[in-house]
C-alpha atoms as a PDB file:
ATOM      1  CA  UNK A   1       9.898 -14.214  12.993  1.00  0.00           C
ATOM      2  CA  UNK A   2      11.978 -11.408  10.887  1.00  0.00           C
ATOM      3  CA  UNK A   3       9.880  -8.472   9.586  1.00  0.00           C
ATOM      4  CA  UNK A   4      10.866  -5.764   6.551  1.00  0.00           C
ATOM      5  CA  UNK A   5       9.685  -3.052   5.997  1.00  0.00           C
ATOM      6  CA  UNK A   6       9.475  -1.511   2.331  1.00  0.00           C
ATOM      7  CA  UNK A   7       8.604   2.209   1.558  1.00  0.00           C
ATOM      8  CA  UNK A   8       7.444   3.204  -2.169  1.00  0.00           C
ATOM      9  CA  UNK A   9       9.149   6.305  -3.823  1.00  0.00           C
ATOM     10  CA  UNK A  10       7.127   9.302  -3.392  1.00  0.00           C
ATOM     11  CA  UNK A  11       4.242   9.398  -6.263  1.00  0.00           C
ATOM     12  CA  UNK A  12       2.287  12.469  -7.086  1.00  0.00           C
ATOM     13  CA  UNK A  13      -1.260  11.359  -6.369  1.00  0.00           C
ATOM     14  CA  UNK A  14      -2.708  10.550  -9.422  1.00  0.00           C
ATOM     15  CA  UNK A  15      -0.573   7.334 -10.057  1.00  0.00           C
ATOM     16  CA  UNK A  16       0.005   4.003  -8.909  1.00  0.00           C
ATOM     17  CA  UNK A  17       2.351   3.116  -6.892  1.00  0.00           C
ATOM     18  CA  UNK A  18       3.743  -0.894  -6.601  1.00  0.00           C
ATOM     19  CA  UNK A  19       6.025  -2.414  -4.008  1.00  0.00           C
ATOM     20  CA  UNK A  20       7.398  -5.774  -5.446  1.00  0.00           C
ATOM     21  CA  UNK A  21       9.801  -8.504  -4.594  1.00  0.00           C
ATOM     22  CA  UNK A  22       8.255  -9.554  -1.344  1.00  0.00           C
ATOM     23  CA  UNK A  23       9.438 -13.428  -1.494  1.00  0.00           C
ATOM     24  CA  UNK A  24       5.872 -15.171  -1.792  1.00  0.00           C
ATOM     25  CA  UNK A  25       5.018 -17.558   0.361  1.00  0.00           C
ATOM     26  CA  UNK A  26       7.846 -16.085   2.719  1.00  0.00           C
ATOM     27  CA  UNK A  27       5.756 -13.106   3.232  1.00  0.00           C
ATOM     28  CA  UNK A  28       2.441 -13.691   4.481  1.00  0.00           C
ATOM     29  CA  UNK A  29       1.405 -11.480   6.943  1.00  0.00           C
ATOM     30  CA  UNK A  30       1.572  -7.987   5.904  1.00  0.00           C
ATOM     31  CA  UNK A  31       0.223  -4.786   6.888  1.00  0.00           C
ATOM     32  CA  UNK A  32       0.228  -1.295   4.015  1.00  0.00           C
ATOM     33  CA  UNK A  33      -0.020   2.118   5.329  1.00  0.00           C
ATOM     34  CA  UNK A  34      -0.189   4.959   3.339  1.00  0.00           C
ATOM     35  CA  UNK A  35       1.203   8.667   3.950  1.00  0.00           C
ATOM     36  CA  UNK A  36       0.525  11.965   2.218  1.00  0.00           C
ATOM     37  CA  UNK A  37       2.641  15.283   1.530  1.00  0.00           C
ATOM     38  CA  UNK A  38       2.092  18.901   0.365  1.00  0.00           C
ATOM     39  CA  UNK A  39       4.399  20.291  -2.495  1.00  0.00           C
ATOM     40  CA  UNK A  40       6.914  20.961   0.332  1.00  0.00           C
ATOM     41  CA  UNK A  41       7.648  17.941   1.541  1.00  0.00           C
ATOM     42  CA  UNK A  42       5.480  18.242   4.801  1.00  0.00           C
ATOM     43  CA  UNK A  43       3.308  15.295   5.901  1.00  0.00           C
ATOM     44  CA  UNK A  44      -0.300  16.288   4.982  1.00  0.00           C
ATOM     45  CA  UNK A  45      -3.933  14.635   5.475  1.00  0.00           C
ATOM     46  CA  UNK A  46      -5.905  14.088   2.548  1.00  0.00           C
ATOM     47  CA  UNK A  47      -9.168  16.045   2.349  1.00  0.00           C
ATOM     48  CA  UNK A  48     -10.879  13.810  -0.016  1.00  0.00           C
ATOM     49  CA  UNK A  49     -10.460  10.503  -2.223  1.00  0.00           C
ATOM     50  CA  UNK A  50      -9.668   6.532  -1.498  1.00  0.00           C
ATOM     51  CA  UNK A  51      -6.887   3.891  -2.822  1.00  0.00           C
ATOM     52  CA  UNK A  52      -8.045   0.675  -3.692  1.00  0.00           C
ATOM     53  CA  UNK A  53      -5.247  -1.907  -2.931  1.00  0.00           C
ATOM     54  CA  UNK A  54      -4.460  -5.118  -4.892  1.00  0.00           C
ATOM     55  CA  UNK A  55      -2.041  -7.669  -4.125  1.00  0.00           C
ATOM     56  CA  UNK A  56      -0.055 -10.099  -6.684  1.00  0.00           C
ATOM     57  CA  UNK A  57      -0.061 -13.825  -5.102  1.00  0.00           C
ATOM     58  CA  UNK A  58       1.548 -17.184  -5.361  1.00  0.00           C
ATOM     59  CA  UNK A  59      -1.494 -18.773  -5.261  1.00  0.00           C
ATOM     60  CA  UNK A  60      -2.933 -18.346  -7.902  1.00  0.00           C
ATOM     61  CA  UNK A  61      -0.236 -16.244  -9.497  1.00  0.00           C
ATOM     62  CA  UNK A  62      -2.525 -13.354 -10.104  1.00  0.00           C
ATOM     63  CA  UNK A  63      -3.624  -9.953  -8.783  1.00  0.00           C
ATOM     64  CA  UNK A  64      -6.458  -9.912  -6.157  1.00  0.00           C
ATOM     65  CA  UNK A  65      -7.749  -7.925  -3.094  1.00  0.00           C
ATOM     66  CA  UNK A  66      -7.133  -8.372   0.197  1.00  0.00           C
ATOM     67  CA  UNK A  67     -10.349  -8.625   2.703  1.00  0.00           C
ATOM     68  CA  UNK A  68     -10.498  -4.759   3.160  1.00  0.00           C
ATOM     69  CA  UNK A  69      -9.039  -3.530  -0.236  1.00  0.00           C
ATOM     70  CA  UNK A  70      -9.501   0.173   0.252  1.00  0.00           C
ATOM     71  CA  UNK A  71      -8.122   2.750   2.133  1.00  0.00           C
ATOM     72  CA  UNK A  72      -9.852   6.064   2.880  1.00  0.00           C
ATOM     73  CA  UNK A  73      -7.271   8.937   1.659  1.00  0.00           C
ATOM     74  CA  UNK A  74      -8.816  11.492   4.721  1.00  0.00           C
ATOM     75  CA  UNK A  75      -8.470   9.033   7.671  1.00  0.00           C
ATOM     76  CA  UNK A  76      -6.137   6.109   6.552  1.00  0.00           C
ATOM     77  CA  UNK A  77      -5.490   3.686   8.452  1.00  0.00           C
ATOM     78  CA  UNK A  78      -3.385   0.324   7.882  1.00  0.00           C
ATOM     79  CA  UNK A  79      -4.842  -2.709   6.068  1.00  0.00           C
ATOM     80  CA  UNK A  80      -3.663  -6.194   7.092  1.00  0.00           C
ATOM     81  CA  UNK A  81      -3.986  -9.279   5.538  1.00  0.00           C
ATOM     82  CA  UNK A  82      -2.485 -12.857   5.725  1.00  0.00           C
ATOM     83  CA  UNK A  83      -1.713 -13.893   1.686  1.00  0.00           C
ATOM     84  CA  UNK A  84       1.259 -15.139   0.439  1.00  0.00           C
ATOM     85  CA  UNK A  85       2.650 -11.995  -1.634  1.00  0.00           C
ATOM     86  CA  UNK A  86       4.733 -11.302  -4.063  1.00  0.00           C
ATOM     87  CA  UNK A  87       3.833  -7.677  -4.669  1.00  0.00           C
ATOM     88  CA  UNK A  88       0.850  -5.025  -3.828  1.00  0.00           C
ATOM     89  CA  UNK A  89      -0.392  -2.097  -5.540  1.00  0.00           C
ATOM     90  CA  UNK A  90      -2.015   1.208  -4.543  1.00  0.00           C
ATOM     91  CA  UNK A  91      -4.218   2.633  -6.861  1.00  0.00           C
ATOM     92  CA  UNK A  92      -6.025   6.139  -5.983  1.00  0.00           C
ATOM     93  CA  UNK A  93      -9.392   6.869  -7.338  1.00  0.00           C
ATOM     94  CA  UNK A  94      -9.015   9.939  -9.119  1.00  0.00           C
ATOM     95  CA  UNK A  95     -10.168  12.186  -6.243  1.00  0.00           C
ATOM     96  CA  UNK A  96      -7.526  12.716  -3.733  1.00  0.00           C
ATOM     97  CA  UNK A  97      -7.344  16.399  -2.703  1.00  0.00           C
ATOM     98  CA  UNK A  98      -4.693  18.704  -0.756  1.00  0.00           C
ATOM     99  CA  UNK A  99      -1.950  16.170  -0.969  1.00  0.00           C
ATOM    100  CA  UNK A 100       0.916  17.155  -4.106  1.00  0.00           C
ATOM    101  CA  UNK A 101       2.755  13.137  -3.282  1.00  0.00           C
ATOM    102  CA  UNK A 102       2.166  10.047  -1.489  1.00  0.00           C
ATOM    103  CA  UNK A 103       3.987   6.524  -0.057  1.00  0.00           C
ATOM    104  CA  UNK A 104       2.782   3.372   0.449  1.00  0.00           C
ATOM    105  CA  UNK A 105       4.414   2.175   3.839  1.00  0.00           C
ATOM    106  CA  UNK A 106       4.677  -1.626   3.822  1.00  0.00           C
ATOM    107  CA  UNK A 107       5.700  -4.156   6.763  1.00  0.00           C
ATOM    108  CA  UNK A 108       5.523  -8.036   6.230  1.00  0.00           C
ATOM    109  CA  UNK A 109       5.952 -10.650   9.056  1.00  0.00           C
ATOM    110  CA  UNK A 110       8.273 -13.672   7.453  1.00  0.00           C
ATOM    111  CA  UNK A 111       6.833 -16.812   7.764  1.00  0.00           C
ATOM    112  CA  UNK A 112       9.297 -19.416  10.162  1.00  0.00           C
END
């Protein structure tokens, strides 16, 4: 089993960020972390607001959300889930405070 793993470009906080060209079906165990930074550069925690993720399937060929499609912007943690994807987005919910920029942090397990 071979695994990637795809960063986003740093996003200031109030937009979305998307990591695409997964491979599908080749990609169906994956795993998105998420990391926030002050207007330096330093890695920050969040001291308020959530991202609601939605990932971009084979099956059907449109956007849904994985089982736990959130992630909590002052104690994230990574979300797993087992879909075959083409692409996921992060969305924040308006409210993110402290952090300037943030990454999504994405690893997917190929399928054998």
């Amino acid at each position: 089993m071979s695994t990637i793993r795809r960063d986003s470009a740093l996003t200031p906080v109030a937009d979305p960020v998307t990591i695409d060209s997964l491979g599908g079906s080749n990609f169906l165990h994956c795993f998105l972390g998420v990391q926030f930074f002050d207007g330096t550069g330093d890695r920050i925690a969040a001291t308020a607001g959530a991202l609601t993720i939605t990932v971009q399937t084979e099956c059907p060929l449109a956007a849904e959300r994985p089982p736990d499609a959130s992630i909590d912007a002052t104690a994230p943690t990574t979300v797993g889930w087992t879909l075959p994807t083409d692409s996921v987005t992060l969305t924040p919910d308006g409210s993110i405070a402290t952090a300037v920029t943030y990454k999504a942090v994405l690893f997917a397990h190929k399928s054998c």
